[in-house]
N, C-alpha and C. Protein backbone atom coordinates (compact mmCIF):
# COMPACT_ATOMS: atom_id res chain seq x y z
N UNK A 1 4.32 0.88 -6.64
CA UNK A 1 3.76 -0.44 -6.39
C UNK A 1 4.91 -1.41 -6.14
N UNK A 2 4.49 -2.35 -5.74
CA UNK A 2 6.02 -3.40 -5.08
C UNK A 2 5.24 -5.00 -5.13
N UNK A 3 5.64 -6.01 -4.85
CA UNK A 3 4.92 -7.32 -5.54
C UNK A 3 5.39 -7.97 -6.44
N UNK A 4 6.55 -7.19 -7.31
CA UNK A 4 7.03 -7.91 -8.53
C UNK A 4 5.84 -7.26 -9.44
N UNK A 5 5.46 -6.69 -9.57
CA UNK A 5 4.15 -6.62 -10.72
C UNK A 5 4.73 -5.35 -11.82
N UNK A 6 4.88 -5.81 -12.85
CA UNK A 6 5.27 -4.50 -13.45
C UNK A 6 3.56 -4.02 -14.18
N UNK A 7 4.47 -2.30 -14.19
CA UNK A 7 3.10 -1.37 -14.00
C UNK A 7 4.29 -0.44 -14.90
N UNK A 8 2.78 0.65 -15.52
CA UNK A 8 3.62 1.78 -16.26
C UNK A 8 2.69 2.85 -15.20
N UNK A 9 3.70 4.18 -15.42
CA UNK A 9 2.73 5.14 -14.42
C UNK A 9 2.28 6.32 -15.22
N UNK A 10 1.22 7.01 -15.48
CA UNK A 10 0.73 7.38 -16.55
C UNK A 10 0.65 8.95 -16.26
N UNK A 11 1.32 9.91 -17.12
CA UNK A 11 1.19 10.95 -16.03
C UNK A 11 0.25 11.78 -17.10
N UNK A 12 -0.47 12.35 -16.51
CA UNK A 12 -1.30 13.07 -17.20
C UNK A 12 -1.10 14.65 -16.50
N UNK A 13 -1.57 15.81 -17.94
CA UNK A 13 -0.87 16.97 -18.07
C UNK A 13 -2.20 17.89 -17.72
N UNK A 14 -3.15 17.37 -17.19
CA UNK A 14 -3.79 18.24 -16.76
C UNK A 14 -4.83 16.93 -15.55
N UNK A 15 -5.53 17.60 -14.94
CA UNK A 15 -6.87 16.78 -13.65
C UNK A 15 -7.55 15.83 -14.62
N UNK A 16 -8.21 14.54 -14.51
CA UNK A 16 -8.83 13.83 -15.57
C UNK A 16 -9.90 13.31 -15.07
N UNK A 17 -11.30 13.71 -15.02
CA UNK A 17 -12.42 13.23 -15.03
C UNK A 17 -13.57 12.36 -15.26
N UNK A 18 -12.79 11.93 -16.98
CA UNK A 18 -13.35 10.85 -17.31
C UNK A 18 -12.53 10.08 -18.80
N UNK A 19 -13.19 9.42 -18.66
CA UNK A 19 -12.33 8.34 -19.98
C UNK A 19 -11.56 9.64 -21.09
N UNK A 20 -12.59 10.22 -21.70
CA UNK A 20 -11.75 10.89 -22.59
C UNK A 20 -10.87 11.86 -22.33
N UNK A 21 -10.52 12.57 -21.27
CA UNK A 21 -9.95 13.29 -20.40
C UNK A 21 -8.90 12.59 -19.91
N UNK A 22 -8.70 11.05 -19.37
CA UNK A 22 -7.54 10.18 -19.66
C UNK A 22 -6.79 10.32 -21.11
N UNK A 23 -7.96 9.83 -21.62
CA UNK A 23 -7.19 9.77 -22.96
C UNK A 23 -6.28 11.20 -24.05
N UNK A 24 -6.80 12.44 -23.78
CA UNK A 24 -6.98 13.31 -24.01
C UNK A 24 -5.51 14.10 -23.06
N UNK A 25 -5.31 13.77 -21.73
CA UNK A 25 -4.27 14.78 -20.92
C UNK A 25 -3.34 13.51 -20.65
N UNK A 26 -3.35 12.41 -21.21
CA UNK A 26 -1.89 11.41 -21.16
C UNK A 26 -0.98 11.91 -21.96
N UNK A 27 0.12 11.95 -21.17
CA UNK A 27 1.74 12.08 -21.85
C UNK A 27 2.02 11.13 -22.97
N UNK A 28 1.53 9.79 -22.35
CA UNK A 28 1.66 8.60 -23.44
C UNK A 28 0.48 8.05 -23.83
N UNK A 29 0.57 7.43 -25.12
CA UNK A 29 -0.89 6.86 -25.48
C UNK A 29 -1.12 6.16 -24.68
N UNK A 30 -3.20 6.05 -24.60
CA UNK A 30 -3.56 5.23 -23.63
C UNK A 30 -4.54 4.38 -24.28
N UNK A 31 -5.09 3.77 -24.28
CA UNK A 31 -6.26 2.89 -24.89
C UNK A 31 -7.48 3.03 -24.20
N UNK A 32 -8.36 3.90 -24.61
CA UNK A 32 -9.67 4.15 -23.62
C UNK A 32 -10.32 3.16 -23.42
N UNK A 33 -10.56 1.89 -24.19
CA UNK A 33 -10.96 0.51 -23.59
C UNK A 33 -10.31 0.21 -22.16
N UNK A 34 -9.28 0.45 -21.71
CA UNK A 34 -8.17 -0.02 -20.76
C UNK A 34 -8.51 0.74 -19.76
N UNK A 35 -9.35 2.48 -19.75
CA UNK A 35 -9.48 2.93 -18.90
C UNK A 35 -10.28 2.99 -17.91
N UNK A 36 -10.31 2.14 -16.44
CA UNK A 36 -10.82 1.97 -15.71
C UNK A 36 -11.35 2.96 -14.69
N UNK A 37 -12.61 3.44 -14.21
CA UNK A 37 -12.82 3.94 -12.91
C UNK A 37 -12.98 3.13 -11.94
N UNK A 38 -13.48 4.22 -10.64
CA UNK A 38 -13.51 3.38 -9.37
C UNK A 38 -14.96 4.74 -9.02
N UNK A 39 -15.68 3.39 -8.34
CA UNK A 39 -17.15 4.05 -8.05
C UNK A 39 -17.33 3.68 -6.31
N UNK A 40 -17.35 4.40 -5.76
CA UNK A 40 -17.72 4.22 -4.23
C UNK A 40 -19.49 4.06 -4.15
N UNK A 41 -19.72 2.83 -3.45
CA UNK A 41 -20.81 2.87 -2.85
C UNK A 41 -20.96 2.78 -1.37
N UNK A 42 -21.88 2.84 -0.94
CA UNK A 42 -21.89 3.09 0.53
C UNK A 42 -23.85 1.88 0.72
N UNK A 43 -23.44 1.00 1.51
CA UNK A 43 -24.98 0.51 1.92
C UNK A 43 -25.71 1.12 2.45
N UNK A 44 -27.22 0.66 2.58
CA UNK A 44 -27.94 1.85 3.02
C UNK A 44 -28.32 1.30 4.88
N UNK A 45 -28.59 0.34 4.74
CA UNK A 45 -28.14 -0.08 6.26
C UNK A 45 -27.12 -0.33 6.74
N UNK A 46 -26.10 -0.73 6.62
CA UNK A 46 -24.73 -1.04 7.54
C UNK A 46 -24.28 0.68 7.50
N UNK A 47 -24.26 1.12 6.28
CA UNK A 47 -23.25 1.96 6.25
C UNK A 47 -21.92 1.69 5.49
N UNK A 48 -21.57 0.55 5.69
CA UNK A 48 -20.60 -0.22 5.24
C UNK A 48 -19.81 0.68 3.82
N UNK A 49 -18.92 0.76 3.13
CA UNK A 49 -18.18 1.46 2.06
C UNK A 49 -17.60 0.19 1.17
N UNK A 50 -17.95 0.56 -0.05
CA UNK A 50 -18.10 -0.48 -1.55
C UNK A 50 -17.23 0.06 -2.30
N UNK A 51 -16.00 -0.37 -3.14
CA UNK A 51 -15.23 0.23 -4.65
C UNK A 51 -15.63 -1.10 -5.14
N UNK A 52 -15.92 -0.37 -6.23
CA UNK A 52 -16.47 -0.88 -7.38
C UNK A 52 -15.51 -0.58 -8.98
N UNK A 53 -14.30 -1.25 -9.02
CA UNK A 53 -13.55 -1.30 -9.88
C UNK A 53 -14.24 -1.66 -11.44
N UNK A 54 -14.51 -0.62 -12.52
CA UNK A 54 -15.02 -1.15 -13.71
C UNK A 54 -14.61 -0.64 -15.13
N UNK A 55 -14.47 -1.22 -16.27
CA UNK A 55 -14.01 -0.07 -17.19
C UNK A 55 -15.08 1.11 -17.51
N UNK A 56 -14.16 2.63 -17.60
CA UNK A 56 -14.49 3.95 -17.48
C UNK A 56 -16.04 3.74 -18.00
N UNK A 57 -16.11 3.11 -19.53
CA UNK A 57 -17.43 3.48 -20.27
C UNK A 57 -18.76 3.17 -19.74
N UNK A 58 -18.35 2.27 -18.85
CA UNK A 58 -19.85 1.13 -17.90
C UNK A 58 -20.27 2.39 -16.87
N UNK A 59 -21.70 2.04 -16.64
CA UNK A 59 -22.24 2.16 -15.57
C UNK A 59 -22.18 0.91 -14.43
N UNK A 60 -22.31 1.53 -13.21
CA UNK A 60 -22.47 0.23 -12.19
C UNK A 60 -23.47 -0.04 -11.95
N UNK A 61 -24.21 -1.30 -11.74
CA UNK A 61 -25.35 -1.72 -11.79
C UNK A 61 -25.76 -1.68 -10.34
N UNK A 62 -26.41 -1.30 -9.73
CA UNK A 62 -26.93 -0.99 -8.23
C UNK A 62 -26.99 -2.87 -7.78
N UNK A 63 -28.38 -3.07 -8.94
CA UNK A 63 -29.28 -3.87 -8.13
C UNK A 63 -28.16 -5.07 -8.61
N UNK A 64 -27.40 -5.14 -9.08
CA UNK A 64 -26.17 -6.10 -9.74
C UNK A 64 -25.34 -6.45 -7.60
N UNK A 65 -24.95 -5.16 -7.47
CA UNK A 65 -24.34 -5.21 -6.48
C UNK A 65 -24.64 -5.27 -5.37
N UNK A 66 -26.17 -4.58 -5.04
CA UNK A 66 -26.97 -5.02 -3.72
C UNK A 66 -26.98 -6.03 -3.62
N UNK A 67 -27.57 -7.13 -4.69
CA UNK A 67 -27.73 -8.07 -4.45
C UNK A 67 -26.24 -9.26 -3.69
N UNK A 68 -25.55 -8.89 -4.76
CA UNK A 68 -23.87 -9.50 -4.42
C UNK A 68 -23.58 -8.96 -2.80
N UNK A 69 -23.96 -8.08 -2.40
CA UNK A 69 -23.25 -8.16 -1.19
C UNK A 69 -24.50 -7.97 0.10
N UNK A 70 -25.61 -8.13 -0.21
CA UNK A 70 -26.55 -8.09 0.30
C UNK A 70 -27.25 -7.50 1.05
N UNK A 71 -27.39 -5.91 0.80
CA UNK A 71 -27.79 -4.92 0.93
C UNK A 71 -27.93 -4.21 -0.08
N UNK A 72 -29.33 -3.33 0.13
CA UNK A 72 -29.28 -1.95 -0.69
C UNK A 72 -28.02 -1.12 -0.69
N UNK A 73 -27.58 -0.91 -2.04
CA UNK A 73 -26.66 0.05 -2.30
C UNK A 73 -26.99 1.32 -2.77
N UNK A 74 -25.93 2.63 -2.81
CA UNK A 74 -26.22 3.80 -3.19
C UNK A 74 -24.87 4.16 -3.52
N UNK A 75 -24.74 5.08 -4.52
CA UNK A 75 -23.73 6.00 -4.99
C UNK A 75 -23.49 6.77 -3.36
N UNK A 76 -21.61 6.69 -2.69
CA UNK A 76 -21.75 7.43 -1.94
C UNK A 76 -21.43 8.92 -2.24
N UNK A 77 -21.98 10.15 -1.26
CA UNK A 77 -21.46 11.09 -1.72
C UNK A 77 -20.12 11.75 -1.57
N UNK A 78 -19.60 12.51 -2.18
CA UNK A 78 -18.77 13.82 -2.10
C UNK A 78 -17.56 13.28 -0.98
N UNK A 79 -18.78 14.01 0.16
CA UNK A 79 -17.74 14.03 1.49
C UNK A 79 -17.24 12.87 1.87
N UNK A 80 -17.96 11.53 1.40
CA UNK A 80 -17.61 10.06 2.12
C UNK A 80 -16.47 9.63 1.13
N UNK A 81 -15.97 10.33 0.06
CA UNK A 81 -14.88 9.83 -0.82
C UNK A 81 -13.86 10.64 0.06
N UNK A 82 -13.93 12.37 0.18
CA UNK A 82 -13.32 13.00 0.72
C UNK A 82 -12.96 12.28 2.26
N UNK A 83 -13.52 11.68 2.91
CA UNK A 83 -13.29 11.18 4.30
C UNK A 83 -12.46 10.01 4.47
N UNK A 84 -12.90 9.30 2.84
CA UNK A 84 -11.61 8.04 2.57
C UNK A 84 -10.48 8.62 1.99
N UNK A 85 -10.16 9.46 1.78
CA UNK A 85 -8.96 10.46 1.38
C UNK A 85 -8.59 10.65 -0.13
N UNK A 86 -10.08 10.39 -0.64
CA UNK A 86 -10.17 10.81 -2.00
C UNK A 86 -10.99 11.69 -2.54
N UNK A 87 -10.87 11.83 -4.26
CA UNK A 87 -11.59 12.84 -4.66
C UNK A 87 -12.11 12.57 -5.93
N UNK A 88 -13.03 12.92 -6.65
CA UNK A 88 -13.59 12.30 -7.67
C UNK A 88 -12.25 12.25 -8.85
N UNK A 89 -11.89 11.19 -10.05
CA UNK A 89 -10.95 11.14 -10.91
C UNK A 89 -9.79 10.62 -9.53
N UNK A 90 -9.83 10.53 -8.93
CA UNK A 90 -8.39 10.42 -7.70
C UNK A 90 -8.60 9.12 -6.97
N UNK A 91 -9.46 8.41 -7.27
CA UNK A 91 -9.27 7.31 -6.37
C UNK A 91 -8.65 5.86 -6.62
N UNK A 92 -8.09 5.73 -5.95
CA UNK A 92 -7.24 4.66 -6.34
C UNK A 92 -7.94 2.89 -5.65
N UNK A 93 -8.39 1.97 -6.48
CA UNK A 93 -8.87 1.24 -6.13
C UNK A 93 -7.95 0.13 -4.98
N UNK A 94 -6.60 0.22 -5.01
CA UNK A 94 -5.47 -0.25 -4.64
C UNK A 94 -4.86 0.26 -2.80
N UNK A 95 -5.69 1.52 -2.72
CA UNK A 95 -5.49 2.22 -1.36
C UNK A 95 -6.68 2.51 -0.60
N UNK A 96 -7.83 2.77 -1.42
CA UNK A 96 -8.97 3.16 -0.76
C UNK A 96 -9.38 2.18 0.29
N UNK A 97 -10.05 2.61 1.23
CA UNK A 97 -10.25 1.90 2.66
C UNK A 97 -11.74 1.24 2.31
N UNK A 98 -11.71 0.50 1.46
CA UNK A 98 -13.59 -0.16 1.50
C UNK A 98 -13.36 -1.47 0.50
N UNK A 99 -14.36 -2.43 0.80
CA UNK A 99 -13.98 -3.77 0.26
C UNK A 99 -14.04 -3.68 -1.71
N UNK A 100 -13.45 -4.24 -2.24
CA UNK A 100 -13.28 -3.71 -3.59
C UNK A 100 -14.06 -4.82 -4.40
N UNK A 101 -14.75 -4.82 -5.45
CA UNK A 101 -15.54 -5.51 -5.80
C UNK A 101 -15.06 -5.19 -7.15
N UNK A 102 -14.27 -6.45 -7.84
CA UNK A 102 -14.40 -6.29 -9.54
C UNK A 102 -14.99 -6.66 -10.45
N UNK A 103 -15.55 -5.44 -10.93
CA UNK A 103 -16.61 -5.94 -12.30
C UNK A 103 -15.64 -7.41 -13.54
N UNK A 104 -16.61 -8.11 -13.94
CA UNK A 104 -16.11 -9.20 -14.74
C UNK A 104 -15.22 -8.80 -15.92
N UNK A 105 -16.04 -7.24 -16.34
CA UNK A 105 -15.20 -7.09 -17.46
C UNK A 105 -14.24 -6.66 -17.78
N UNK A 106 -13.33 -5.89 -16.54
CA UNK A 106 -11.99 -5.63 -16.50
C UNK A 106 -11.38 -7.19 -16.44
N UNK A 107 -11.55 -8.05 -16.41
CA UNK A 107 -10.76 -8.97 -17.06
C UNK A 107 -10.79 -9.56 -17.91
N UNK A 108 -11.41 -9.20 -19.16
CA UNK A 108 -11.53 -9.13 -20.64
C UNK A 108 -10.54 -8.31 -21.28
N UNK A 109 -9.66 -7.28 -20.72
CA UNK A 109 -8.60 -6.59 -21.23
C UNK A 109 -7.59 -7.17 -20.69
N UNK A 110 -6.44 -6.74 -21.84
CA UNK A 110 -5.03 -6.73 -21.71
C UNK A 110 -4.52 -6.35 -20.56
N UNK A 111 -4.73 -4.95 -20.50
CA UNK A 111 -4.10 -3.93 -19.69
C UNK A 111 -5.39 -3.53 -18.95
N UNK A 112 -5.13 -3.22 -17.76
CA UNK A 112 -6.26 -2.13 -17.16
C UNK A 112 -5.46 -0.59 -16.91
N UNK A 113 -6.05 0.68 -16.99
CA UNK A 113 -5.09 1.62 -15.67
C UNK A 113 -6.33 2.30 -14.76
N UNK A 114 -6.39 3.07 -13.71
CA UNK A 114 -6.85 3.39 -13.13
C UNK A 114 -5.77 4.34 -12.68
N UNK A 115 -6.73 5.50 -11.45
CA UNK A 115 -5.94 6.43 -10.87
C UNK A 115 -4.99 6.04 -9.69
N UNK A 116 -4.06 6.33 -9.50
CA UNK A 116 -3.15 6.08 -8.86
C UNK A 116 -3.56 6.76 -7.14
N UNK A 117 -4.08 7.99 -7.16
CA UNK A 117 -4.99 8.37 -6.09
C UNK A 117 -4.25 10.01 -6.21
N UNK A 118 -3.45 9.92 -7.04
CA UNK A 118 -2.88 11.34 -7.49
C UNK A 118 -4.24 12.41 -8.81
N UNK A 119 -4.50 13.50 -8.53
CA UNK A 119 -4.94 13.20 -9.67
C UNK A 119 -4.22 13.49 -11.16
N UNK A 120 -3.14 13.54 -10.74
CA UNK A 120 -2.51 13.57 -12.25
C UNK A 120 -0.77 12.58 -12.50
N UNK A 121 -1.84 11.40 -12.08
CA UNK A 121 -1.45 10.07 -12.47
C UNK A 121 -1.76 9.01 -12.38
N UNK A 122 -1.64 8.01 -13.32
CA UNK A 122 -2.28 6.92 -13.25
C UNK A 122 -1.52 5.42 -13.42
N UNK A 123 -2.27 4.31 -12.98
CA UNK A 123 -1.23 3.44 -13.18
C UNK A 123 -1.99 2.36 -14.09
N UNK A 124 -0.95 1.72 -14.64
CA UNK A 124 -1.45 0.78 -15.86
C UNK A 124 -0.46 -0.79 -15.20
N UNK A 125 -1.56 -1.71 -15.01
CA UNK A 125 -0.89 -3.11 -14.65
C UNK A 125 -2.29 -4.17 -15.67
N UNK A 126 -1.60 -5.32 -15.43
CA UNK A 126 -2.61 -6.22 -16.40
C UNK A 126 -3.42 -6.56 -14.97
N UNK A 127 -4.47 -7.13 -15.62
CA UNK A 127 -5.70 -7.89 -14.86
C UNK A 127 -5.16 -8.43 -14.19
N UNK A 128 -4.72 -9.62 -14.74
CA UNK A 128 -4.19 -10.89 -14.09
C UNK A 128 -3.36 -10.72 -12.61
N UNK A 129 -2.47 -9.37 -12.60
CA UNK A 129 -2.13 -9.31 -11.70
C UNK A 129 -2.65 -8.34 -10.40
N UNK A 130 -3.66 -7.97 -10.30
CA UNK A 130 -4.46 -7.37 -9.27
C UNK A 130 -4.70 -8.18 -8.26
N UNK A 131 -4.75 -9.80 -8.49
CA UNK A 131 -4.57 -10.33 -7.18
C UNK A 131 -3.67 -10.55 -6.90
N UNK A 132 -2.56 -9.49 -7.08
CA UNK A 132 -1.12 -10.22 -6.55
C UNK A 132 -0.93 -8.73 -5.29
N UNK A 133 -1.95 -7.43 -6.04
CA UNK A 133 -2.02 -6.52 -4.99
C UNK A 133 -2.44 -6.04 -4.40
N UNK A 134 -3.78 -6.74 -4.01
CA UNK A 134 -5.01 -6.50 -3.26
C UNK A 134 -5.94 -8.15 -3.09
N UNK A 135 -6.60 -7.86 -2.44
CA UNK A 135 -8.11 -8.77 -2.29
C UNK A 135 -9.05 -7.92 -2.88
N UNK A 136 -9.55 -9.09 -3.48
CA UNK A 136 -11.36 -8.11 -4.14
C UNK A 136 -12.15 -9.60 -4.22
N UNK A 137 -13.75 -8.86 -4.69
CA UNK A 137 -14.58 -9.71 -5.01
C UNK A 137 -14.66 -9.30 -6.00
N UNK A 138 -15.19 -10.71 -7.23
CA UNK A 138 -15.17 -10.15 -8.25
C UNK A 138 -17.00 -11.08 -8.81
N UNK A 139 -17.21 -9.92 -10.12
CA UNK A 139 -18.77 -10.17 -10.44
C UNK A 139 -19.11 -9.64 -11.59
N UNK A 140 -20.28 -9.64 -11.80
CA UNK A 140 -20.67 -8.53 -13.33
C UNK A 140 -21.93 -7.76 -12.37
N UNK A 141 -20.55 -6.39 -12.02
CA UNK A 141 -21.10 -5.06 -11.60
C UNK A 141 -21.72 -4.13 -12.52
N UNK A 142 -21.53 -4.58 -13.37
CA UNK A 142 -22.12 -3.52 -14.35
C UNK A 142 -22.99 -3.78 -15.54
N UNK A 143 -24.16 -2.67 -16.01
CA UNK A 143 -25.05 -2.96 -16.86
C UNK A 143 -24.39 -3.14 -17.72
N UNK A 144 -25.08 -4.14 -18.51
CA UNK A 144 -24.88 -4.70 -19.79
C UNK A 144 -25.06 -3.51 -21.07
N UNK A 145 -24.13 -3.70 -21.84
CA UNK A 145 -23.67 -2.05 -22.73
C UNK A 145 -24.74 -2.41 -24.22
């Protein structure tokens, strides 16, 4: 990463799938509150491609996000991550080719990390500075826990 933003890079000792699997194959401790996924949606008319940046434990709220960007949304599949040059646990919200939308509550933490787009590594930067390395929209993408 480059920006001035300091970041730790998280290497994990085996593929990581989900929060506890972060937490579980990190070299260094991680804080599973901190651990963020990335959820691709895809609209159902444009076509259009959605990341949906949120912490690991949330679900994403469909009708949260149709509405925000104004279309029906859908979980995209498989091949449409594979076609953006990712893979499930591997996507990196920071490279992926689709407009990025951040849930409210990754900026309630300290730290966030997410996948780096490796899958066996990850990167850890604070909230605050994600707009220093990308554009996003940001919202409450996700159901209420």
């Amino acid at each position: 990463m480059s920006k001035g933003v300091p970041y730790r890079l998280i290497k994990l000792r085996r593929r990581a799938l989900s929060v506890d699997d972060v937490v579980r194959y990190a070299e260094e401790e991680v804080n599973e509150d901190e651990v963020c996924k990335t959820v691709v949606l895809k609209g159902e008319t444009s076509g259009k491609v959605y990341a949906v940046l949120l912490p690991g434990r949330l679900k994403v709220d469909l009708e949260a996000v149709s509405y925000f960007v104004g279309e029906e949304v859908k979980v995209a599949p498989i091949k449409e991550l594979k076609r953006l040059g990712g893979e499930p646990g591997a996507l990196c919200p920071l490279t992926i080719d689709a407009e990025l939308l951040v849930d409210d509550e990754v900026f309630k933490r300290r730290r966030i990390n997410f996948s780096s787009g490796d899958p066996h590594y990850g990167l850890e930067v604070s909230p605050a500075d994600l707009a220093k390395l990308i554009s996003f929209k940001h919202g409450r993408f996700s159901l209420k826990s």
